[in-house]
Protein backbone atom coordinates (compact mmCIF):
# COMPACT_ATOMS: atom_id res chain seq x y z
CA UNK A 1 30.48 47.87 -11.90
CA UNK A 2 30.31 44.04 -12.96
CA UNK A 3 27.93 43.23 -15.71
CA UNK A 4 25.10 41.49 -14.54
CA UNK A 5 24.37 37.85 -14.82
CA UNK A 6 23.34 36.26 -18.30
CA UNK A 7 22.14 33.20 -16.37
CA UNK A 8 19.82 34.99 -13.69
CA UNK A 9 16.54 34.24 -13.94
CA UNK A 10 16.71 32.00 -16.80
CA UNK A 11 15.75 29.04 -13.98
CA UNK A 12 13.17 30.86 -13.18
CA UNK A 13 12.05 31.43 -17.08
CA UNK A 14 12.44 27.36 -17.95
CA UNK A 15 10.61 26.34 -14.81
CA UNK A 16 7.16 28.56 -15.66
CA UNK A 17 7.61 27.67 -19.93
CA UNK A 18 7.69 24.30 -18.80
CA UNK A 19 5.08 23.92 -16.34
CA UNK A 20 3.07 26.45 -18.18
CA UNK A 21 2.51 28.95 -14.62
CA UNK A 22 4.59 30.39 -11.77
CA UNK A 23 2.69 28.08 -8.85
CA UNK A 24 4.04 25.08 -11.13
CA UNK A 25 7.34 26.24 -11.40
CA UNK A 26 7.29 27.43 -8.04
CA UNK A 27 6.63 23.93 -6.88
CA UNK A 28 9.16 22.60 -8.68
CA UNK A 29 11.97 25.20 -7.82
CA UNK A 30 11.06 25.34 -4.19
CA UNK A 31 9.97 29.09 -3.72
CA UNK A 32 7.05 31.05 -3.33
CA UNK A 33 5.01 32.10 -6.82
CA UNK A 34 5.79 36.09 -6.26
CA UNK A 35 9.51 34.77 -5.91
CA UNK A 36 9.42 33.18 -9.10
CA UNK A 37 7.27 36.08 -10.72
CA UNK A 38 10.09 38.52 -9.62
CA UNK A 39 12.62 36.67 -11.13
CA UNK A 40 10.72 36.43 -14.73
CA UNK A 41 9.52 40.19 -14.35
CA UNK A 42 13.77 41.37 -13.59
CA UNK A 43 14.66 38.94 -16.78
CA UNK A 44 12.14 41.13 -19.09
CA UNK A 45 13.33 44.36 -17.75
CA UNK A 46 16.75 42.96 -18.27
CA UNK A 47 15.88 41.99 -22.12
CA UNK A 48 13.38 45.22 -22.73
CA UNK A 49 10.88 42.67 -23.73
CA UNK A 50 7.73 40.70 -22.60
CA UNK A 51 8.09 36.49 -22.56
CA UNK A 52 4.83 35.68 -21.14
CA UNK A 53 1.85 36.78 -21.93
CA UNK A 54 -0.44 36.23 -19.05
CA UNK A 55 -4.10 36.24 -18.31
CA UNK A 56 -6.78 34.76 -15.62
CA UNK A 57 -6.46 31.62 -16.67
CA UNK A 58 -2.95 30.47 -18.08
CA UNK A 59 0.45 31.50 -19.04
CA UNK A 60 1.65 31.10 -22.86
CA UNK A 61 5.37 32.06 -24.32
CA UNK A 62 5.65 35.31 -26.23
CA UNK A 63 7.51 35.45 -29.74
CA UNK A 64 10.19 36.42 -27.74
CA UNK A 65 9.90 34.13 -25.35
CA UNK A 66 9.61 31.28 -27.26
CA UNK A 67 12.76 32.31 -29.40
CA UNK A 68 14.46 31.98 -25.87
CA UNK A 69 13.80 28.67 -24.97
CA UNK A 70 14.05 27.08 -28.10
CA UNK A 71 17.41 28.10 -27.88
CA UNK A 72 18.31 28.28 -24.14
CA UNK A 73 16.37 25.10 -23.68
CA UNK A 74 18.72 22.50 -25.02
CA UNK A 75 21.81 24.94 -23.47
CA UNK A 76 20.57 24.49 -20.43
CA UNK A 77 20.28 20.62 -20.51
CA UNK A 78 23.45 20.16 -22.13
CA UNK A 79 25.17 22.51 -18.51
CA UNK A 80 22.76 20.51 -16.15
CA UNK A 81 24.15 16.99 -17.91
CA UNK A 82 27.62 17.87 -17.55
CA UNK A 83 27.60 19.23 -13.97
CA UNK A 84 25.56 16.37 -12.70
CA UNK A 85 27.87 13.69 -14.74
CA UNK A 86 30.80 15.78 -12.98
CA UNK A 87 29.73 15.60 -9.64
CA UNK A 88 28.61 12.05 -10.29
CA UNK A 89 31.95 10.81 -11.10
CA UNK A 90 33.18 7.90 -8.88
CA UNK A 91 29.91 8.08 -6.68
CA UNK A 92 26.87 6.35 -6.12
CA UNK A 93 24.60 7.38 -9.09
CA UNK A 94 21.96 10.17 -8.07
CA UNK A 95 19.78 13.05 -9.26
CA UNK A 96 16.64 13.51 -10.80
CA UNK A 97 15.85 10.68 -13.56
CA UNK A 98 12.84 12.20 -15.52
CA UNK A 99 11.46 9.78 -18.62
CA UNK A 100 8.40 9.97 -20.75
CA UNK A 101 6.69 6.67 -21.61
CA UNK A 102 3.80 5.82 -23.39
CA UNK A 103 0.73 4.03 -21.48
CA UNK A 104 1.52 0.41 -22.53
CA UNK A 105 5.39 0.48 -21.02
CA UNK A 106 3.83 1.07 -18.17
CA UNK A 107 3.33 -2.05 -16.31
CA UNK A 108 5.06 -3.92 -19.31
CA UNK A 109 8.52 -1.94 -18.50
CA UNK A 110 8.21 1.10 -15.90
CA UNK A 111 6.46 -1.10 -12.77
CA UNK A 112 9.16 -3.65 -12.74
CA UNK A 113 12.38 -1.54 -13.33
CA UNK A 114 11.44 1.31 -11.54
CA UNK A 115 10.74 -0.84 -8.29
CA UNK A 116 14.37 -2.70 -8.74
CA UNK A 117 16.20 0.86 -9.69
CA UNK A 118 15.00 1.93 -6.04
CA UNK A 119 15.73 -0.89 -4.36
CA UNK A 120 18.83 -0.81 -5.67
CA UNK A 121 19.74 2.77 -6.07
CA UNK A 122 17.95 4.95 -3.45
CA UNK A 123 19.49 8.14 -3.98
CA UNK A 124 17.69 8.22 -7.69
CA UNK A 125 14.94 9.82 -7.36
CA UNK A 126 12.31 9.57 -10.68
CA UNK A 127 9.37 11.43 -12.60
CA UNK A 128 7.25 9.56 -15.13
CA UNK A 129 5.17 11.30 -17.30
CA UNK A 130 2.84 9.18 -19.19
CA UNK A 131 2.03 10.78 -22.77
CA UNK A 132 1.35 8.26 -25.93
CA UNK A 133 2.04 11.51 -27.76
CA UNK A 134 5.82 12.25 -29.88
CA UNK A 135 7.86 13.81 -27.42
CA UNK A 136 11.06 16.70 -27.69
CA UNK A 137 13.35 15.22 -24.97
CA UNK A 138 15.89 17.92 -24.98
CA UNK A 139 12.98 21.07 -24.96
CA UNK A 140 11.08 19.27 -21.92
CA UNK A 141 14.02 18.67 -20.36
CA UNK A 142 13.03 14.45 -20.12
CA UNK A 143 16.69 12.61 -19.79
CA UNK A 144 15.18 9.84 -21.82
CA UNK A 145 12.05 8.32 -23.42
CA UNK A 146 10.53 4.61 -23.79
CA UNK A 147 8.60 4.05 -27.42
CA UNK A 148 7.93 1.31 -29.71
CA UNK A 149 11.05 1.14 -32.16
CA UNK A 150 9.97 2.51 -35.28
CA UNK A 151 8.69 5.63 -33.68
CA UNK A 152 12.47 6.52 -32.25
CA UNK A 153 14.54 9.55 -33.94
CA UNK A 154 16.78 8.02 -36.10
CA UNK A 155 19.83 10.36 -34.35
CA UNK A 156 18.86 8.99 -30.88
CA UNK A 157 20.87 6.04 -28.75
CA UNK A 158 18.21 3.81 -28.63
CA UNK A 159 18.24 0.32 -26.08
CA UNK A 160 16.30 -2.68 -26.40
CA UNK A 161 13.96 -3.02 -23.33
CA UNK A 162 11.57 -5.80 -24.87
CA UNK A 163 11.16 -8.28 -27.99
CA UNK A 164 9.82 -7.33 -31.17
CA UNK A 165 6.18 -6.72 -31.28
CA UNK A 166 3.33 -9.02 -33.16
CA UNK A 167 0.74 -7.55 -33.79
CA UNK A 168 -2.61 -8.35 -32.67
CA UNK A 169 -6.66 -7.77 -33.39
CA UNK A 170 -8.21 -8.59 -30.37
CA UNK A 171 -12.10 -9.07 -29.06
CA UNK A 172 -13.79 -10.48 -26.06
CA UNK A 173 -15.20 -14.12 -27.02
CA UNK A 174 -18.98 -12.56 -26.04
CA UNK A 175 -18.13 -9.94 -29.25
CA UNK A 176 -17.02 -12.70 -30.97
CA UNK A 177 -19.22 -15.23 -30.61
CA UNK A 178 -22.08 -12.19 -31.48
CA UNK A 179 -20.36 -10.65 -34.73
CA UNK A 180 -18.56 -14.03 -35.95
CA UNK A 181 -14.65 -13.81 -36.19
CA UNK A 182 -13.32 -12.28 -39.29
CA UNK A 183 -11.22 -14.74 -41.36
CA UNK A 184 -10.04 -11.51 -44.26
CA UNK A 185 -8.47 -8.13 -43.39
CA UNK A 186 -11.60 -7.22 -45.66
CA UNK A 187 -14.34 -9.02 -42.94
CA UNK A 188 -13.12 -5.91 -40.86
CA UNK A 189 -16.20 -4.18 -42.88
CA UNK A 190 -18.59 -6.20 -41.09
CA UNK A 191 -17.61 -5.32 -37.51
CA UNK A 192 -17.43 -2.54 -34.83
CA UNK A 193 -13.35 -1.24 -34.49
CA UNK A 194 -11.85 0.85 -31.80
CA UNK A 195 -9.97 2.93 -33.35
CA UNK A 196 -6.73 4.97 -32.14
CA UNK A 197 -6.51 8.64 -32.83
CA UNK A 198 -2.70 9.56 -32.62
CA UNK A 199 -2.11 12.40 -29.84
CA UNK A 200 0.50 14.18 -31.95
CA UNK A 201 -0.99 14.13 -35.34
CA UNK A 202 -4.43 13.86 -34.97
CA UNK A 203 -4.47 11.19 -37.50
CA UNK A 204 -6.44 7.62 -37.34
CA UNK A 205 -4.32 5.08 -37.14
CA UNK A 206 -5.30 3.00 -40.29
CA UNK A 207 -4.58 -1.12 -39.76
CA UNK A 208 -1.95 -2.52 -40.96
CA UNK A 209 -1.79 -6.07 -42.61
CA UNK A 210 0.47 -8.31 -44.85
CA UNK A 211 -0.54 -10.81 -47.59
CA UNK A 212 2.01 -12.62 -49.74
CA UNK A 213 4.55 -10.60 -48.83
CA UNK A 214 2.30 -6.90 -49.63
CA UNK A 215 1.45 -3.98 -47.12
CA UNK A 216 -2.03 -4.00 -46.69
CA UNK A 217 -3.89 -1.38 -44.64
CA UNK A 218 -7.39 -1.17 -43.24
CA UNK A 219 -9.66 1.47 -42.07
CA UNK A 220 -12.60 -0.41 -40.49
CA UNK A 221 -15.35 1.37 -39.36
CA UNK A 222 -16.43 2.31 -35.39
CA UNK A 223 -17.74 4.45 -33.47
CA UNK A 224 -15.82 4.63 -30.57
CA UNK A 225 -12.26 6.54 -30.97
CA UNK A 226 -9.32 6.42 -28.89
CA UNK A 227 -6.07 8.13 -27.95
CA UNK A 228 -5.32 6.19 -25.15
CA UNK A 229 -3.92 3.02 -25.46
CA UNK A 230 -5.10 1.59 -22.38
CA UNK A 231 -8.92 1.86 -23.55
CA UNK A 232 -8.09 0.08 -26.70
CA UNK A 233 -7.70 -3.13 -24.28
CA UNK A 234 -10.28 -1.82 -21.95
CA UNK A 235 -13.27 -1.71 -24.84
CA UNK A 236 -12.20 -4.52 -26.37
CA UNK A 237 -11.95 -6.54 -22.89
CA UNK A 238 -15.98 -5.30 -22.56
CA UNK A 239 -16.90 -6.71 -25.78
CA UNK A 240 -17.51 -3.33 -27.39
CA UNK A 241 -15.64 -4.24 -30.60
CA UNK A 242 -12.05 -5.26 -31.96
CA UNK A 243 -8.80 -3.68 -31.12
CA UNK A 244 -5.15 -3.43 -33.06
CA UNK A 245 -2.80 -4.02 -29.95
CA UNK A 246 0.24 -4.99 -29.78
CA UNK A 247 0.75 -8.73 -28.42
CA UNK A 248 2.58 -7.82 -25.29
CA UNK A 249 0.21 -5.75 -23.80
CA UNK A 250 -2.21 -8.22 -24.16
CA UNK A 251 -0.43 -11.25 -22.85
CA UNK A 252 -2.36 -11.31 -19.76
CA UNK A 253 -5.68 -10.94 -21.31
CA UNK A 254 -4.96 -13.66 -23.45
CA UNK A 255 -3.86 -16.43 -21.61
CA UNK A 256 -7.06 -15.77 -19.07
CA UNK A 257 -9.04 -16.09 -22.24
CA UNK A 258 -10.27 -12.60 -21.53
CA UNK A 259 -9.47 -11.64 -25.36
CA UNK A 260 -8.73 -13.60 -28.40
CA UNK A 261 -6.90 -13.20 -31.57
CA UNK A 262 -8.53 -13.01 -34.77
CA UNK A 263 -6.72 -12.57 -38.50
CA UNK A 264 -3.35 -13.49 -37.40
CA UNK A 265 -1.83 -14.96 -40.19
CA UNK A 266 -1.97 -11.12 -41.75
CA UNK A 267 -0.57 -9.18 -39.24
CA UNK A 268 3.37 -7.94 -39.17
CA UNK A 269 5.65 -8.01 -36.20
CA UNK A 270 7.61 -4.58 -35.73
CA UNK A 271 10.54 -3.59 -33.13
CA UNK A 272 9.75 -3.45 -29.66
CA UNK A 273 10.19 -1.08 -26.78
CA UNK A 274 12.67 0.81 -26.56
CA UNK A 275 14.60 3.57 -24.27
CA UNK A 276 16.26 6.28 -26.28
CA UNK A 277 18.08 9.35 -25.49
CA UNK A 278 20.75 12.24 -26.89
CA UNK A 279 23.86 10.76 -27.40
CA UNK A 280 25.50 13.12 -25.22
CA UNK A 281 23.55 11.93 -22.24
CA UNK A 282 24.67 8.11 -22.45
CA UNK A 283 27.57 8.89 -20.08
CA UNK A 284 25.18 10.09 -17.47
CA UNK A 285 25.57 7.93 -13.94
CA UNK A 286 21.75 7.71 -13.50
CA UNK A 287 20.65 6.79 -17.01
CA UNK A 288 23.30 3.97 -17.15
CA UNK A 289 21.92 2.67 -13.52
CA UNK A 290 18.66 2.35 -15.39
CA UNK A 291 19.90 0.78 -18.59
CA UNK A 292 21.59 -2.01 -16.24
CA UNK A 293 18.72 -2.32 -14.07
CA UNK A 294 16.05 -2.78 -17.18
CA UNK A 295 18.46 -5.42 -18.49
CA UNK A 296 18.64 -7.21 -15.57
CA UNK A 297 14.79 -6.63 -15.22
CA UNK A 298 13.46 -7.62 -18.30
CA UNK A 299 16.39 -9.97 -20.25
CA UNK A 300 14.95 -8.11 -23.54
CA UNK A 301 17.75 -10.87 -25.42
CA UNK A 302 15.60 -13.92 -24.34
């Protein structure tokens, strides 16, 4: 009698720890929920141990189970990488291009590129998941990311989508014209912030400044907090305080006179956007259609 299978079920496994329940991971394997929960149930018998625990209302990993994907996780990307580059190889690039990006490369980078990648590649087919929050590419199974430079893993191929960053504080003239525009990091005291609360940390983002040369950073106070980036410009655009934004995402708003910029001769520039991915995925027919696409896109050299 022939051993059974390591690999069956494991599909099955990666789909529901990933979309955290069978009908998700049905969804995205194209079967029915009981097909999926059969195939999960006949892995546990197979292992003699639970992975999921499961209740009315969701579907968490085990010990067990979580010792599995940790480990099968990035296995299983690394297989999935190298059959697709294989049966990529001298063809039209295809597959399933899945990228995490934060809110404000959305219609600075994502709009643009996306539309030209499947104009120009149709057989590429592409999930975006927004999330400002730090994510692990290889254990969500994401072939690449978009984030501002000096958030990227240092062991990551990382590509230039857009120049570096200045940084901004922003507030509608009607705020301005109210509170009086600060002229010191330390005026920040005097007014209302919107402040960012980091998704993955929990932490407030404290302002950052330079004078002659020094790191300077502010907390102001304010009572409206953020994790969004996309309400940072929102609030500020309704007058209900100042924002720390980065310039680009605020071009519009500026030249319409919709914001203005306040303290500028104290605020640093930083690296850009950026795409970034496993080294071992560079080679992949798909990712390299975007990469040439972006360029073309966005000219991040100009």
């Amino acid at each position: 009698m022939s051993p059974p299978d390591p690999f069956t079920g494991l599909s099955a496994f990666l789909a529901v720890a990933e979309a955290g329940g069978f009908t998700g991971a049905a969804a995205r394997l194209g079967v029915s929920p009981a097909a999926v929960s059969q195939a999960v149930k006949a892995l546990e018998a197979r292992l003699g141990t639970l992975l999921f625990v499961r209740t009315t209302r969701r579907v968490g990993l085990t010990e067990a189970g979580a010792a599995l994907l940790a480990r099968v996780g990035p296995a299983t990307a690394e297989i999935a990488a190298a059959i697709e580059a294989a049966a990529a190889m001298g063809t039209e690039p295809t597959g399933l291009l899945r990228l995490t990006v934060p809110q404000m490369a959305v219609p600075l980078v994502v709009e643009p590129v996306v539309a030209a990648l499947r104009r120009s590649h149709p057989r590429i087919a592409v999930e975006i998941a927004v999330d400002d929050a730090t994510v692990d590419l290889t254990a969500r199974g994401y072939d690449a990311g978009i984030r501002i430079g000096e958030y990227v893993e240092r062991d990551m191929v990382a590509v230039r989508l857009t120049r570096d960053i200045a940084w901004s504080v922003v507030g509608s003239p009607a705020y301005l014209d109210a509170r009086g525009r600060p002229e010191r990091p330390e005026d920040l005291i005097r007014h209302e912030a919107i402040r960012y609360r980091f998704p993955t940390s929990g932490a407030i983002y404290r302002w950052e400044f330079e004078r002659d040369g020094r790191a300077l950073t502010v907390d102001p106070p304010g009572s409206l907090i953020v994790n969004d980036g996309g309400l940072l410009f929102a609030f500020a655009r309704a007058g209900l305080g100042l924002s720390y934004v980065p310039d680009i995402a605020v071009a519009a708003e500026l030249a319409s006179g919709q914001l203005e910029q306040v303290l500028q001769p104290f605020l640093p520039r930083t690296p850009g956007l950026f795409l970034y991915f496993p080294r071992r995925a560079q080679d992949q027919p798909k990712l390299r259609a975007f990469i040439d696409v972006a360029r073309a896109v966005l000219r991040p050299g100009r």
